[in-house]
PDB file of N, CA and C in Angstrom:
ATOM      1  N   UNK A   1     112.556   0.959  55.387  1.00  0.00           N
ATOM      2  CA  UNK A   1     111.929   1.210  56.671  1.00  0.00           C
ATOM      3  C   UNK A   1     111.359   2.625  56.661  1.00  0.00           C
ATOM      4  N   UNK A   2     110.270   2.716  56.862  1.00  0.00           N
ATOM      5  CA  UNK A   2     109.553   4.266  57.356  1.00  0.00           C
ATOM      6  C   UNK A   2     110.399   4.804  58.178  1.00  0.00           C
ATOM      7  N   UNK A   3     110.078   6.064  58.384  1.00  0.00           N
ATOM      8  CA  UNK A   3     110.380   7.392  59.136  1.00  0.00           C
ATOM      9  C   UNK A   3     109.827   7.350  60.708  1.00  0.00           C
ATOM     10  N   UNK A   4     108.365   6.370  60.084  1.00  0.00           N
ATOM     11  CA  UNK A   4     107.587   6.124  61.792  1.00  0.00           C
ATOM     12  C   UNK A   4     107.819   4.726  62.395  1.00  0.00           C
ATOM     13  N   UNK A   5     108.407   4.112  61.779  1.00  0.00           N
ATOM     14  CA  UNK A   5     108.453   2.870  62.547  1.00  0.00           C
ATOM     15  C   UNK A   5     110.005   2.709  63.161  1.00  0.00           C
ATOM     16  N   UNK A   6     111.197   3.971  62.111  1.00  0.00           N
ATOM     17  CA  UNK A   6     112.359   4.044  62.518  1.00  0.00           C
ATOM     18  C   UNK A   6     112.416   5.183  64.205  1.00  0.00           C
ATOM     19  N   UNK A   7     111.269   5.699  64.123  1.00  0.00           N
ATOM     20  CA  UNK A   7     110.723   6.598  65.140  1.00  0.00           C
ATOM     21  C   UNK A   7     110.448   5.873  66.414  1.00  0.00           C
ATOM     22  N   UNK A   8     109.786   4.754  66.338  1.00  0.00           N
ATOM     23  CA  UNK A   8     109.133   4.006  67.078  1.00  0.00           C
ATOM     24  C   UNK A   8     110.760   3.409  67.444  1.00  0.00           C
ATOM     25  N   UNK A   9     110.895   2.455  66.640  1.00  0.00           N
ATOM     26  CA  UNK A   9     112.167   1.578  67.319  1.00  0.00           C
ATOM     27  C   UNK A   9     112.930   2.348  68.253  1.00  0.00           C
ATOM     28  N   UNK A  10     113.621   3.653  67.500  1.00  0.00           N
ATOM     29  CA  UNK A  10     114.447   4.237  68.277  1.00  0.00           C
ATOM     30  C   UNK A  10     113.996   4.607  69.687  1.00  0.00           C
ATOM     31  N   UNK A  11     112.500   4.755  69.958  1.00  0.00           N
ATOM     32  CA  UNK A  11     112.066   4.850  71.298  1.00  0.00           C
ATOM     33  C   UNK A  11     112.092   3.542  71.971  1.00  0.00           C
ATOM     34  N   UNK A  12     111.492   2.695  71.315  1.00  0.00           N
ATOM     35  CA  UNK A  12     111.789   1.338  72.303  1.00  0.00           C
ATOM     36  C   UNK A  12     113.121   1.184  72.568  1.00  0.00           C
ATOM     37  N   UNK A  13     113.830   1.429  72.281  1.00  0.00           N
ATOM     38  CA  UNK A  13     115.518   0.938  72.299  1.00  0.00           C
ATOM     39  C   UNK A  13     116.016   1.886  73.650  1.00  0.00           C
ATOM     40  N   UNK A  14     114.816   2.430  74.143  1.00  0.00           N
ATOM     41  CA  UNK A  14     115.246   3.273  75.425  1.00  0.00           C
ATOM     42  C   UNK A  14     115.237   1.737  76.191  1.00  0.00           C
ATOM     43  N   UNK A  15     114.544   1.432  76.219  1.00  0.00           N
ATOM     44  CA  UNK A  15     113.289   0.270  77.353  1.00  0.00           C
ATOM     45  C   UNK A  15     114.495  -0.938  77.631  1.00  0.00           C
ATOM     46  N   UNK A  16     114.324  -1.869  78.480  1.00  0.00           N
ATOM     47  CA  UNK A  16     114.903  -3.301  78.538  1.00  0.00           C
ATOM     48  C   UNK A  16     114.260  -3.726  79.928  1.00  0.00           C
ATOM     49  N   UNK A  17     113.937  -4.790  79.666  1.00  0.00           N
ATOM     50  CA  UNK A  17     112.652  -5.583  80.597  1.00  0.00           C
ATOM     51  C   UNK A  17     113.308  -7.036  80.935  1.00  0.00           C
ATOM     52  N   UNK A  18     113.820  -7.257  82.231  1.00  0.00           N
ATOM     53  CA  UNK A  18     113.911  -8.593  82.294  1.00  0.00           C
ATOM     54  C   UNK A  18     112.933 -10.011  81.583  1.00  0.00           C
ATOM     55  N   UNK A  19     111.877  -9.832  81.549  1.00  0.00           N
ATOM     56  CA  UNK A  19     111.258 -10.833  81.109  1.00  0.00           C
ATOM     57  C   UNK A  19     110.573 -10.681  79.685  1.00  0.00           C
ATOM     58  N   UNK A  20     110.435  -9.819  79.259  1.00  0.00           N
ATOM     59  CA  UNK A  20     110.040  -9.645  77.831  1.00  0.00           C
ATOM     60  C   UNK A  20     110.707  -8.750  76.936  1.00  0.00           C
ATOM     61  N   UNK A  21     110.733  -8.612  75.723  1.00  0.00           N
ATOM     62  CA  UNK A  21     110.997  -7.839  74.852  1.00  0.00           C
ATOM     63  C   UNK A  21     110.248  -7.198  73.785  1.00  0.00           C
ATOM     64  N   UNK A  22     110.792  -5.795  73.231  1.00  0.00           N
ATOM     65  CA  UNK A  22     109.826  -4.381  72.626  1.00  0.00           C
ATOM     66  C   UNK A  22     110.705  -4.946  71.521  1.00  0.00           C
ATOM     67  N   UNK A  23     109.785  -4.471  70.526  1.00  0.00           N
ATOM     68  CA  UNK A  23     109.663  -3.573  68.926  1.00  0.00           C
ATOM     69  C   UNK A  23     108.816  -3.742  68.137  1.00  0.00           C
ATOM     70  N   UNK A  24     109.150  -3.161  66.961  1.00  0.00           N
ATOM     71  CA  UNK A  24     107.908  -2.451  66.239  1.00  0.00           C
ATOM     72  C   UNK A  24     107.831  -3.388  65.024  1.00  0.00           C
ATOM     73  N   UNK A  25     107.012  -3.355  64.026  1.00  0.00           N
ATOM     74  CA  UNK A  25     106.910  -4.017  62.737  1.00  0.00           C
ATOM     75  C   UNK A  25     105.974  -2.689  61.938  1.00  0.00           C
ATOM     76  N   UNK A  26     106.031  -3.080  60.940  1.00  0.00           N
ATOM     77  CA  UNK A  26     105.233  -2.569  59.818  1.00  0.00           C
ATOM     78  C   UNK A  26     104.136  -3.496  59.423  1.00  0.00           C
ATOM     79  N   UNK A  27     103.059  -3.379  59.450  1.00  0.00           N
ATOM     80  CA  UNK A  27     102.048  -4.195  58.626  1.00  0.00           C
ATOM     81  C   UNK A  27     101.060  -3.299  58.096  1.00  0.00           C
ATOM     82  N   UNK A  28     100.291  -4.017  57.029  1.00  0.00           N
ATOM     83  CA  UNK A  28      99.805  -2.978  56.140  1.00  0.00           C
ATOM     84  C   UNK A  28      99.904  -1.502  55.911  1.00  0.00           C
ATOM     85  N   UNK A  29     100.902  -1.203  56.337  1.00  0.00           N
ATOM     86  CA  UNK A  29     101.281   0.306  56.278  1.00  0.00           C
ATOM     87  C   UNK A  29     100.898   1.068  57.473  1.00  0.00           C
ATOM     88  N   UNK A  30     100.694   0.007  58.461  1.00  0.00           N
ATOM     89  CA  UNK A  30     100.758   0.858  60.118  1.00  0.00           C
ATOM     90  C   UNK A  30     101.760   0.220  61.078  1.00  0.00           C
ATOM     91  N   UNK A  31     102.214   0.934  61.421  1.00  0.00           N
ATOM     92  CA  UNK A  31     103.438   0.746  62.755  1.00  0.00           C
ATOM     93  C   UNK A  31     102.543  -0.482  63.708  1.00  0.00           C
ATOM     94  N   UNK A  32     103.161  -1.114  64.284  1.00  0.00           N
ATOM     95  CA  UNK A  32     102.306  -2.191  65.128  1.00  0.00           C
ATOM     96  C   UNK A  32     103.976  -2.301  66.455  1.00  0.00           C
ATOM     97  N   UNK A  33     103.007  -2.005  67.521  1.00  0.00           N
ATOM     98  CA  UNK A  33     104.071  -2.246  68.461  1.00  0.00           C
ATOM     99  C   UNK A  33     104.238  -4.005  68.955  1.00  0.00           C
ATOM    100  N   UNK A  34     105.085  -4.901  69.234  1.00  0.00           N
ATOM    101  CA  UNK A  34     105.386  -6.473  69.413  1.00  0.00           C
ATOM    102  C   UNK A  34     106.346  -6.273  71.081  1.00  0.00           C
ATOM    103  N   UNK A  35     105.162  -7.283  71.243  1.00  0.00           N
ATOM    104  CA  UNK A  35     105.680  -7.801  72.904  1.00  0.00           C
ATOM    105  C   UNK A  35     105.768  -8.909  73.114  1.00  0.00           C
ATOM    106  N   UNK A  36     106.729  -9.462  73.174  1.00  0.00           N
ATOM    107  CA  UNK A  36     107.212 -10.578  73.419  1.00  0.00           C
ATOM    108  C   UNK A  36     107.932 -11.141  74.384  1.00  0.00           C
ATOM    109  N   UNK A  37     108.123 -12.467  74.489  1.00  0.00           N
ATOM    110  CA  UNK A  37     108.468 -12.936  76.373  1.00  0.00           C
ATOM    111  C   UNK A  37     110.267 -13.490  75.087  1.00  0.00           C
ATOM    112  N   UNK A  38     110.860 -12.507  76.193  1.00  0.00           N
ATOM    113  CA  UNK A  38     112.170 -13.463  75.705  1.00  0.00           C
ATOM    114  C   UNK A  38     112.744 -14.714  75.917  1.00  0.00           C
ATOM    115  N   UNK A  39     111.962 -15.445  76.552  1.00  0.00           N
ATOM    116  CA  UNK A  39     112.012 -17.408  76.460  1.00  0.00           C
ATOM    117  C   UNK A  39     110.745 -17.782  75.895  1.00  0.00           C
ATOM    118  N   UNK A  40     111.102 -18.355  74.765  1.00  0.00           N
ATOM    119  CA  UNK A  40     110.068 -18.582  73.715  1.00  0.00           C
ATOM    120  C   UNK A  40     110.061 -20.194  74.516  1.00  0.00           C
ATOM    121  N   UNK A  41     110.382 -20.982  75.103  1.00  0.00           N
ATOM    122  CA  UNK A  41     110.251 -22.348  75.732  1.00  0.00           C
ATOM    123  C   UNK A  41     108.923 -22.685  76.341  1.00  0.00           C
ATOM    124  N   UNK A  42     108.114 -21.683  76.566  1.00  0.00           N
ATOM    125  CA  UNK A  42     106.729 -21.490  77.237  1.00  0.00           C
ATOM    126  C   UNK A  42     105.715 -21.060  76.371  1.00  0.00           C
ATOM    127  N   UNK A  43     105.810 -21.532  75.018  1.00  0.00           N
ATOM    128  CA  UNK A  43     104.605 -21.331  74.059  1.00  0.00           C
ATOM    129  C   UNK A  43     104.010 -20.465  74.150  1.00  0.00           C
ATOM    130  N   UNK A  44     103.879 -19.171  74.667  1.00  0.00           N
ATOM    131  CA  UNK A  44     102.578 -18.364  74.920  1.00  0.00           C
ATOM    132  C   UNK A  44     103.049 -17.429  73.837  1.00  0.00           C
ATOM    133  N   UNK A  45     102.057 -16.360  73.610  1.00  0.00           N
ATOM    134  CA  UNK A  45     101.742 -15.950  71.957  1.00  0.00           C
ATOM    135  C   UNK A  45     102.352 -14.567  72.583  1.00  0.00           C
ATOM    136  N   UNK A  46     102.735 -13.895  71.343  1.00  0.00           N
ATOM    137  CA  UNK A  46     103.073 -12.666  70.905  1.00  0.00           C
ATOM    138  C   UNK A  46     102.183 -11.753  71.101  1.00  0.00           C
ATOM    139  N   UNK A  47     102.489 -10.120  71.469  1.00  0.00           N
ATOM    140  CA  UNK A  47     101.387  -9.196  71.607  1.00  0.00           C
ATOM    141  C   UNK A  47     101.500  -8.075  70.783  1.00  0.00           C
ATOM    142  N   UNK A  48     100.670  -8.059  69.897  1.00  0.00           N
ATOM    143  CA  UNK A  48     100.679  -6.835  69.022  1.00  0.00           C
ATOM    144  C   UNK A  48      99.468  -6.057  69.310  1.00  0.00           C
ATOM    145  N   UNK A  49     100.283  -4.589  69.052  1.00  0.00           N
ATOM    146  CA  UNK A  49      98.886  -3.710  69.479  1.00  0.00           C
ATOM    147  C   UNK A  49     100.170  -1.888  68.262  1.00  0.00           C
ATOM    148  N   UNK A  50      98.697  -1.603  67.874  1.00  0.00           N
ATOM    149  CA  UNK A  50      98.765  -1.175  66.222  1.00  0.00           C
ATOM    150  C   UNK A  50      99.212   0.295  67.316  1.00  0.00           C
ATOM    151  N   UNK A  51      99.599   1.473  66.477  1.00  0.00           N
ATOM    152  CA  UNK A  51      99.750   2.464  66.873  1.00  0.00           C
ATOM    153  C   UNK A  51      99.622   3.581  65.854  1.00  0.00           C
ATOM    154  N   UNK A  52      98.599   4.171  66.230  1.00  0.00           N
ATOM    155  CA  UNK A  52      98.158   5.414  65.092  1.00  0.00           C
ATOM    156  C   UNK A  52      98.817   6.265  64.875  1.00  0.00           C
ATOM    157  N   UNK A  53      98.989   6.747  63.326  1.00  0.00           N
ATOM    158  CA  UNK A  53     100.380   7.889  63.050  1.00  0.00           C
ATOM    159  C   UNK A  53     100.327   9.168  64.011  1.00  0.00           C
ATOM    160  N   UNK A  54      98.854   9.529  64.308  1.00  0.00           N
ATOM    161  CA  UNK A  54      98.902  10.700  64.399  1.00  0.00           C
ATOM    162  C   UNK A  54      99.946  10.844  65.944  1.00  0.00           C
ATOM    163  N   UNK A  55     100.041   9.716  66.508  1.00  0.00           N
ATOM    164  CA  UNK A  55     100.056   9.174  67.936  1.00  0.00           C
ATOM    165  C   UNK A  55     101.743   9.746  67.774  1.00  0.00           C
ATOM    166  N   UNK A  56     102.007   8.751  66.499  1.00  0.00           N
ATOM    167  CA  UNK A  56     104.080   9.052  66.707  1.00  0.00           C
ATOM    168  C   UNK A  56     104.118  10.525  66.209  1.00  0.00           C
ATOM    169  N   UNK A  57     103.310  11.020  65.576  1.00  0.00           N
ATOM    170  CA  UNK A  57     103.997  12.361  65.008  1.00  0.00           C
ATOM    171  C   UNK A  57     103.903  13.172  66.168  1.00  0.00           C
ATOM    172  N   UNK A  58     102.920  13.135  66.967  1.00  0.00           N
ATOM    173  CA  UNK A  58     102.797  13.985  68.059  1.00  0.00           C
ATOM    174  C   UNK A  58     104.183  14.614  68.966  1.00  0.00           C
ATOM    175  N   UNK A  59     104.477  15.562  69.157  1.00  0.00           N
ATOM    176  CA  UNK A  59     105.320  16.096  70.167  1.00  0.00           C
ATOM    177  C   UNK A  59     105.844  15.441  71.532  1.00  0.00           C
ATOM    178  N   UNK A  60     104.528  15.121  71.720  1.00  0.00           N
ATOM    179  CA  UNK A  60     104.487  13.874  73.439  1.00  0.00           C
ATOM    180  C   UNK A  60     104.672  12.449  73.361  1.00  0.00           C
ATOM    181  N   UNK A  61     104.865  12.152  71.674  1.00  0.00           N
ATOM    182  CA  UNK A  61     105.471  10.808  71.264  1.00  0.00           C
ATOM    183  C   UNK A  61     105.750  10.041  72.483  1.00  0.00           C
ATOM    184  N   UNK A  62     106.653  10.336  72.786  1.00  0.00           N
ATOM    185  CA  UNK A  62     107.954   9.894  73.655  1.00  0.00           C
ATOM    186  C   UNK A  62     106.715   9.083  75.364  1.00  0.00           C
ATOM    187  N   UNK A  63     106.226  10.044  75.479  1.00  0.00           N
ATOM    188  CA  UNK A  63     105.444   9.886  77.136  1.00  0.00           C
ATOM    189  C   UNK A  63     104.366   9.300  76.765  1.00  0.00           C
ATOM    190  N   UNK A  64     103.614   9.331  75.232  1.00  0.00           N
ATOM    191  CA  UNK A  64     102.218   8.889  75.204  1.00  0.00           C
ATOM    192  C   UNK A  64     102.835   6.828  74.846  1.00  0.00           C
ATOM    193  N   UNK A  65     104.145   7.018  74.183  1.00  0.00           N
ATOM    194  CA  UNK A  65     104.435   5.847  74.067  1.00  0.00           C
ATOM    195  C   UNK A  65     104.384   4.561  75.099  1.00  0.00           C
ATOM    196  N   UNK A  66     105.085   5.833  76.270  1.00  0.00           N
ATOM    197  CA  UNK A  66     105.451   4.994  78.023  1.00  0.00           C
ATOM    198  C   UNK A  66     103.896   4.226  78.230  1.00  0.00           C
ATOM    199  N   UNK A  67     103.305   5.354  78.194  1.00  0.00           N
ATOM    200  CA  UNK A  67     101.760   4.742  78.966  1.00  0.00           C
ATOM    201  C   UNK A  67     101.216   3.687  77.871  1.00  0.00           C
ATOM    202  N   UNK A  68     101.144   3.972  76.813  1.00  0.00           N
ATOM    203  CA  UNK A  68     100.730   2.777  75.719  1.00  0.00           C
ATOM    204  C   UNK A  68     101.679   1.068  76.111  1.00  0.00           C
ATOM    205  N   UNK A  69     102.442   1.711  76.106  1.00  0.00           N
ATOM    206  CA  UNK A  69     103.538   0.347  76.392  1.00  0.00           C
ATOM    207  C   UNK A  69     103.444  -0.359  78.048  1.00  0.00           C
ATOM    208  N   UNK A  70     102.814   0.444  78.912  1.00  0.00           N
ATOM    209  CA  UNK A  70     102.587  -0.373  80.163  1.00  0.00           C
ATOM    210  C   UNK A  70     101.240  -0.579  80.085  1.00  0.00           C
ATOM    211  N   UNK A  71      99.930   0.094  79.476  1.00  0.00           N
ATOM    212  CA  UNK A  71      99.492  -0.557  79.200  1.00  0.00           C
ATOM    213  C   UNK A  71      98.791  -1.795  78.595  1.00  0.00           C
ATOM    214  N   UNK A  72      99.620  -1.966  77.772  1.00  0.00           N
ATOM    215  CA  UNK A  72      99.841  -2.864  76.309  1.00  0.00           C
ATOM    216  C   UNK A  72     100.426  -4.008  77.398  1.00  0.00           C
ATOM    217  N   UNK A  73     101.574  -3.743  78.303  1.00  0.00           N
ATOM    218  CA  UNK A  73     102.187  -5.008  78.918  1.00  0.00           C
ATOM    219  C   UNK A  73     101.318  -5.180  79.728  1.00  0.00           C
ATOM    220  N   UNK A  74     100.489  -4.676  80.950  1.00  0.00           N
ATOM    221  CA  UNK A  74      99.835  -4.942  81.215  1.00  0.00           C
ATOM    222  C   UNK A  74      98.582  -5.907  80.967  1.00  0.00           C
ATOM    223  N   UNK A  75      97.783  -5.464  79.965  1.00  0.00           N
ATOM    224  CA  UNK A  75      96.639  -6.476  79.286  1.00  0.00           C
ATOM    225  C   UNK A  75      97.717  -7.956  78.728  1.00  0.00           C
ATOM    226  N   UNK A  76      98.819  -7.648  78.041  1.00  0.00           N
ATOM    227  CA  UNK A  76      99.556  -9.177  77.496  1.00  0.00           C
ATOM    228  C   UNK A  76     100.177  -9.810  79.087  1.00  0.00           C
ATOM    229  N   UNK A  77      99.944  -9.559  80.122  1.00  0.00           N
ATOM    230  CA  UNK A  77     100.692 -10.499  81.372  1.00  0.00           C
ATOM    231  C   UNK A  77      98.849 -10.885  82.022  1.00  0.00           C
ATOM    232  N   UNK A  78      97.853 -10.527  81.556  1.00  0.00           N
ATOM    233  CA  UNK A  78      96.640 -10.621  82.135  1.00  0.00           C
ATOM    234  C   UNK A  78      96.608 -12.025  81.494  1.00  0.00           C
ATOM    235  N   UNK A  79      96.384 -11.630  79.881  1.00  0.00           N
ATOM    236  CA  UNK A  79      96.245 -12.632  79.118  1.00  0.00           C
ATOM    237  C   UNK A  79      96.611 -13.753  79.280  1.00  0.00           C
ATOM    238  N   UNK A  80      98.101 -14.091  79.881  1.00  0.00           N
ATOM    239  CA  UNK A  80      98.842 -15.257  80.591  1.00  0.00           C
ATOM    240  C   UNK A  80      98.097 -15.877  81.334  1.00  0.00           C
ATOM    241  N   UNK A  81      97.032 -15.876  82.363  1.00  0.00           N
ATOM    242  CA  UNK A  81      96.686 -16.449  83.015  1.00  0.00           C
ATOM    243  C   UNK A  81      96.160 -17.589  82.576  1.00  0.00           C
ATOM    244  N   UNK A  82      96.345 -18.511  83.283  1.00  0.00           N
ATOM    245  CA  UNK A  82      95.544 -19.896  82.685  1.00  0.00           C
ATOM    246  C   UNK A  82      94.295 -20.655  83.473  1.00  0.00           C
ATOM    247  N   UNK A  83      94.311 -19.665  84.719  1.00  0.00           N
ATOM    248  CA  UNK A  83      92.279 -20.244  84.605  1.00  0.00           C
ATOM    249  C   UNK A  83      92.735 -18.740  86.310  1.00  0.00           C
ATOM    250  N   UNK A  84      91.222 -18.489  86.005  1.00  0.00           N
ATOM    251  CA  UNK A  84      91.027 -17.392  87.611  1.00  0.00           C
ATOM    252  C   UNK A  84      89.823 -17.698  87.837  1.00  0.00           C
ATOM    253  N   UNK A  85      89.303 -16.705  88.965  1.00  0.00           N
ATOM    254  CA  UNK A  85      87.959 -17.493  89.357  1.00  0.00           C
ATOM    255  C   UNK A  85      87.015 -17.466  88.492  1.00  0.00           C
ATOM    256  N   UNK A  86      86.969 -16.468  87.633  1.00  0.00           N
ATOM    257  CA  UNK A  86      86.182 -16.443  86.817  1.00  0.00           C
ATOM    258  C   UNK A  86      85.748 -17.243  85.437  1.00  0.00           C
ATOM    259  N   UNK A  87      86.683 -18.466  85.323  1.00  0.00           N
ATOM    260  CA  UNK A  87      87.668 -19.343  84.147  1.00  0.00           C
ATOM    261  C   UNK A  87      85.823 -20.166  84.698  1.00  0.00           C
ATOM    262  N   UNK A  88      85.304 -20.504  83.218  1.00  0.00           N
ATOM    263  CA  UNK A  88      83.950 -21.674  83.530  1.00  0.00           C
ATOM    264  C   UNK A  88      84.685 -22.710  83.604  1.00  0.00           C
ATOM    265  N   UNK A  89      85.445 -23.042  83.095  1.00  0.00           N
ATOM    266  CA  UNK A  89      86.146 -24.075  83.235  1.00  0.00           C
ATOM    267  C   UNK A  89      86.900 -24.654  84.227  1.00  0.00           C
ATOM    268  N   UNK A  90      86.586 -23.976  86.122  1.00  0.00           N
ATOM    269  CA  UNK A  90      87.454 -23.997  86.869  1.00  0.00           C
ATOM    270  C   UNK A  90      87.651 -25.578  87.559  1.00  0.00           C
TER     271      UNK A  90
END
């Protein structure tokens, strides 16, 4: 395990969310943050969103993480929707 992704976890491991769950992966050699609904019974997909080194090495790690991560949940509970007014398909 990296230095930055053991960086990352240990910050998510602040967090706990009734309806979904945080952590990190490694892929191709970049940290990728994973959002996931902890009842997998409702088929809906996984949310990954990548996170740039320079981002964890930073000092403000910690606070730039918060806002990445509500925004990140944010856009993945949008995504959920299954038709709005705007759906052509209404």
């Amino acid at each position: 395990m990296s230095e930055a992704l053991a960086k990352v976890q240990a910050e998510l491991a602040r967090y706990e969310h009734a309806l979904v769950q945080f952590s990190a992966r490694e892929k191709n050699g970049e940290v990728e943050l994973v959002i996931g609904l902890k009842d997998n019974t409702l088929g809906l997909h996984t949310y990954y969103a990548p996170l740039h080194p320079r981002d964890i090495e930073h000092p403000q790690f910690p606070w730039t993480l918060q806002r990445y991560l509500y925004d990140c949940l944010h856009d993945y509970l949008v995504e959920m929707f299954i038709r709005t007014p705007q759906s052509r398909n209404s």
